[in-house]
Protein backbone atom coordinates (compact mmCIF):
# COMPACT_ATOMS: atom_id res chain seq x y z
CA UNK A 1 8.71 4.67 -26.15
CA UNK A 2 9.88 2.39 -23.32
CA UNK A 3 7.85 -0.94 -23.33
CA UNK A 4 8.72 -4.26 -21.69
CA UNK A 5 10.10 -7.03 -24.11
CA UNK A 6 7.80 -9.90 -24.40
CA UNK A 7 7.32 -11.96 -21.19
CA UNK A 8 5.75 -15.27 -19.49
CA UNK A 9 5.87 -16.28 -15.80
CA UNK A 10 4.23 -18.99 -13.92
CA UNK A 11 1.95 -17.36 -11.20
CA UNK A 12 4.89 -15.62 -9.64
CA UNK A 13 5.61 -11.96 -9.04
CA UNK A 14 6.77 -10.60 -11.82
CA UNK A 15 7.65 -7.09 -13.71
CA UNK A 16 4.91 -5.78 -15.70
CA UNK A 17 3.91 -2.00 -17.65
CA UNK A 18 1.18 -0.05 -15.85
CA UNK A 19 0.26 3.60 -15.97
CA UNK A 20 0.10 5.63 -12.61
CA UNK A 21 -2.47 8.20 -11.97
CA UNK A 22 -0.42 10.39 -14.02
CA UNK A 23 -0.91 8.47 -17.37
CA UNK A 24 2.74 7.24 -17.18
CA UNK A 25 3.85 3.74 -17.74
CA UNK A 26 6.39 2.50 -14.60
CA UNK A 27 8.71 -0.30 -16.05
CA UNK A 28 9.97 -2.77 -13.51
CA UNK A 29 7.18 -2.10 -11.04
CA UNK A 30 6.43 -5.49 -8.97
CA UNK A 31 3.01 -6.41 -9.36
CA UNK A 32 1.50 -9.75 -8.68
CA UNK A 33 -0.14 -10.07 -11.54
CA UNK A 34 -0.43 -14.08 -11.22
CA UNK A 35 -2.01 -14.04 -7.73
CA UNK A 36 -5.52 -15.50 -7.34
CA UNK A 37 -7.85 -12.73 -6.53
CA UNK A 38 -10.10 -12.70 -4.03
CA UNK A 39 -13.55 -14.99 -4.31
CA UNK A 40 -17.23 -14.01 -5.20
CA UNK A 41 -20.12 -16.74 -4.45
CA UNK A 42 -22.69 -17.01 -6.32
CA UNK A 43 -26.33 -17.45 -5.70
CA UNK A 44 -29.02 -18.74 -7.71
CA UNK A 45 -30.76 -15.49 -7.65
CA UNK A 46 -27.61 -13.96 -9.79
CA UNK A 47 -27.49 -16.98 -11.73
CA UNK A 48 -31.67 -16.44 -13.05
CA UNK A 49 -31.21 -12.87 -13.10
CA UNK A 50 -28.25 -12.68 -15.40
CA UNK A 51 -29.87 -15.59 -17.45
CA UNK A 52 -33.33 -13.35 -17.52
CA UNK A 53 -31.26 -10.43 -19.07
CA UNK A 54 -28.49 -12.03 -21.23
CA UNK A 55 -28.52 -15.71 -21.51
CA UNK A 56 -32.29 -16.79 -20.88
CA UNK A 57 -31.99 -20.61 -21.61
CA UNK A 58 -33.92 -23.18 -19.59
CA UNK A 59 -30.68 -24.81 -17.80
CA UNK A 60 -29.86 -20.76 -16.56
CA UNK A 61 -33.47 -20.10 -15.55
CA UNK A 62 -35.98 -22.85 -14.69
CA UNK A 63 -35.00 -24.77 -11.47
CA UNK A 64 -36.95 -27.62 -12.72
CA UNK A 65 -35.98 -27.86 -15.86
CA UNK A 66 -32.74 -27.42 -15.09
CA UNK A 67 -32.94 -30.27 -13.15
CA UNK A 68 -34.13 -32.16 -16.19
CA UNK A 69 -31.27 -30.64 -18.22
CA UNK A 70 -28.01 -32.54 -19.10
CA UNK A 71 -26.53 -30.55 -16.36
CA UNK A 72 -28.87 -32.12 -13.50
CA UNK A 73 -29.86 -28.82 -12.03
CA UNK A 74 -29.29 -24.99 -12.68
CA UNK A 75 -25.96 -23.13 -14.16
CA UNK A 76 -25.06 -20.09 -14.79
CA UNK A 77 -24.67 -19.25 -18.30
CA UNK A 78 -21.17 -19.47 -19.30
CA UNK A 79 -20.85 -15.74 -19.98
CA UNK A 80 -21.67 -15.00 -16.21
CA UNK A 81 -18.94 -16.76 -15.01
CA UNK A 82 -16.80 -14.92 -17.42
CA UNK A 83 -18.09 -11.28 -16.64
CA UNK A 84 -17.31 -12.63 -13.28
CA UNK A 85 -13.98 -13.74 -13.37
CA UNK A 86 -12.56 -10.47 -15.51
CA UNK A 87 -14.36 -8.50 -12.75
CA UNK A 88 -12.06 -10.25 -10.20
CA UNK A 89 -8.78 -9.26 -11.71
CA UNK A 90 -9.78 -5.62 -12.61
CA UNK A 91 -10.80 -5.19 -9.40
CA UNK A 92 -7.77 -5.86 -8.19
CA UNK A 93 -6.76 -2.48 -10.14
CA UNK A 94 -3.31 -3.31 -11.55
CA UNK A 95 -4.26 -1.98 -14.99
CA UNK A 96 -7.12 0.54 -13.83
CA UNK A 97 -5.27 4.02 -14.89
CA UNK A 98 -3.71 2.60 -18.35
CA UNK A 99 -6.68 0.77 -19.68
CA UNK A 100 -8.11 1.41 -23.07
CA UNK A 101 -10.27 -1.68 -23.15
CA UNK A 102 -9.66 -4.44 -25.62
CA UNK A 103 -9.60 -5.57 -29.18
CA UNK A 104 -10.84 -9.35 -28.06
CA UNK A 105 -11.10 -12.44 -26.58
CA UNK A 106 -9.49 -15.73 -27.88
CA UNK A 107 -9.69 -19.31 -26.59
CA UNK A 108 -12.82 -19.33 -24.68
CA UNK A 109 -13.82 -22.58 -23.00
CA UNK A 110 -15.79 -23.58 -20.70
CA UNK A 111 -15.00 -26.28 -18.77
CA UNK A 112 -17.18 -27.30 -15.86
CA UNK A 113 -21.05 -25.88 -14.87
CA UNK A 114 -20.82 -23.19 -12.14
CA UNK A 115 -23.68 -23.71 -9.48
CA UNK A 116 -25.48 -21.91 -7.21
CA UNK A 117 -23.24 -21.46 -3.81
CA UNK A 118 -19.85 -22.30 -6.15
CA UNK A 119 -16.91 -19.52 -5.01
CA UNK A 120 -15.28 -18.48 -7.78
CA UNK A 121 -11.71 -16.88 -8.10
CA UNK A 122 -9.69 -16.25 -11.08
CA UNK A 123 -5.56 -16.48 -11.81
CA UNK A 124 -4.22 -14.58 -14.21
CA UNK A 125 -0.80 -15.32 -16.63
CA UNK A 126 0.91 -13.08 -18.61
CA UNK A 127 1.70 -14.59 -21.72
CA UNK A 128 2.92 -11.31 -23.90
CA UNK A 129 3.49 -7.61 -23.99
CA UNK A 130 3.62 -5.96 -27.63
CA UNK A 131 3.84 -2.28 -28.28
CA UNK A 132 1.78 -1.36 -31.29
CA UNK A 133 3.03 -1.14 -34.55
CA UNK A 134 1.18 1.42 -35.72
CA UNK A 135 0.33 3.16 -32.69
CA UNK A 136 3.17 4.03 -30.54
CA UNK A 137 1.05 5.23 -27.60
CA UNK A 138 0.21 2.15 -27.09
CA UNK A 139 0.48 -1.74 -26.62
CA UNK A 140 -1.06 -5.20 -26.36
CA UNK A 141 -1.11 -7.19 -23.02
CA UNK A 142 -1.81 -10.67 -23.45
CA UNK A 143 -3.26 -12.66 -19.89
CA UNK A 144 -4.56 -15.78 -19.70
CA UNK A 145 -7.50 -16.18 -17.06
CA UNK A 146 -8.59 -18.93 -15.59
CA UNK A 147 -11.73 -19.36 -13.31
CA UNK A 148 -11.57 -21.51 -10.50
CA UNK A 149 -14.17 -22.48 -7.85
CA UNK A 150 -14.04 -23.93 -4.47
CA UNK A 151 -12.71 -27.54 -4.96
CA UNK A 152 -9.76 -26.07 -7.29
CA UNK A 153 -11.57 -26.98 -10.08
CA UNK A 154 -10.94 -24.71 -13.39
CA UNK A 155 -14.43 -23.93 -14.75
CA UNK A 156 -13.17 -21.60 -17.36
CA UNK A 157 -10.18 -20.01 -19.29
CA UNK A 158 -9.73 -17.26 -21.67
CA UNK A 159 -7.05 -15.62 -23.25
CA UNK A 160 -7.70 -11.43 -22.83
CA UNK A 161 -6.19 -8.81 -24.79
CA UNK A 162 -5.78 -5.84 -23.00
CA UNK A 163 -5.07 -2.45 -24.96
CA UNK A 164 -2.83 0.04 -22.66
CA UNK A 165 -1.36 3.37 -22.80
CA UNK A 166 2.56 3.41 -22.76
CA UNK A 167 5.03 5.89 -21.50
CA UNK A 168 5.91 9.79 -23.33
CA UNK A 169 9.40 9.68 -24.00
């Protein structure tokens, strides 16, 4: 099975493993893969509504308590602004036909409150590619995300591993 060697870049274009409609990896394809992607604002409606489903503390639903809150007025919940900025990249559809979700998350934090009217966009870094060890039809990709709003701010990082189909030989 062909599978790229492990790899890190620095928000350039760079090579990187992704399945075409046809369930076949291409190696050496150029893909941007550490591009920003595009923005998403968000609106305090989102922000109570997501809260009311997922995350329903004061500081994500209650204007006025918010306001009273450490934070000094309504957030969204941290996991929003996640959802959010993995939405972004996949979007973006670089890894839409070799997909196979993922084993986990590591290294969440979140670093600054996202607000109501805050434009979010999210870079992406590959840190590693890994073919499976016990699964030879597939492999690991390791990104870092990071969330950024308006001002250039990072509100949040994560590290994602994505599970993907590799090449028949």
């Amino acid at each position: 099975m062909a599978f790229l060697p492990c790899l890190t870049f620095e928000h350039v274009v760079h090579r990187l493993a992704f399945l075409t409609s046809s369930n076949e990896i291409l190696l050496g394809e150029e893909v941007d893969a550490g591009k920003s992607s595009g923005g998403v604002t968000i609106t305090e409606g989102e922000i109570i509504h997501f809260a009311l489903l997922y995350d329903p503390q004061s500081f994500h639903l209650d204007v006025t308590a918010a306001e009273k809150s450490p934070y000094g007025g309504l957030i969204a919940s941290g996991f929003h602004t996640l959802s959010l900025c993995f939405r972004l990249f996949m979007q973006r559809g670089v890894l839409a036909a070799c997909s196979m979700g993922s084993p986990g998350i590591d290294e969440v934090r979140w670093l600054a409150p996202v607000r109501p009217g805050d434009t979010l966009r999210t870079e992406t870094e590959v840190l590693e590619v890994k073919p499976s060890s016990s699964k030879p039809d597939r492999g690991i990709l390791r990104m870092k995300y990071v969330g950024v709003n308006q001002h250039g701010a990072a509100v949040i990082s994560f590290v994602l591993n994505h599970l993907l189909r590799r090449r028949r030989q």
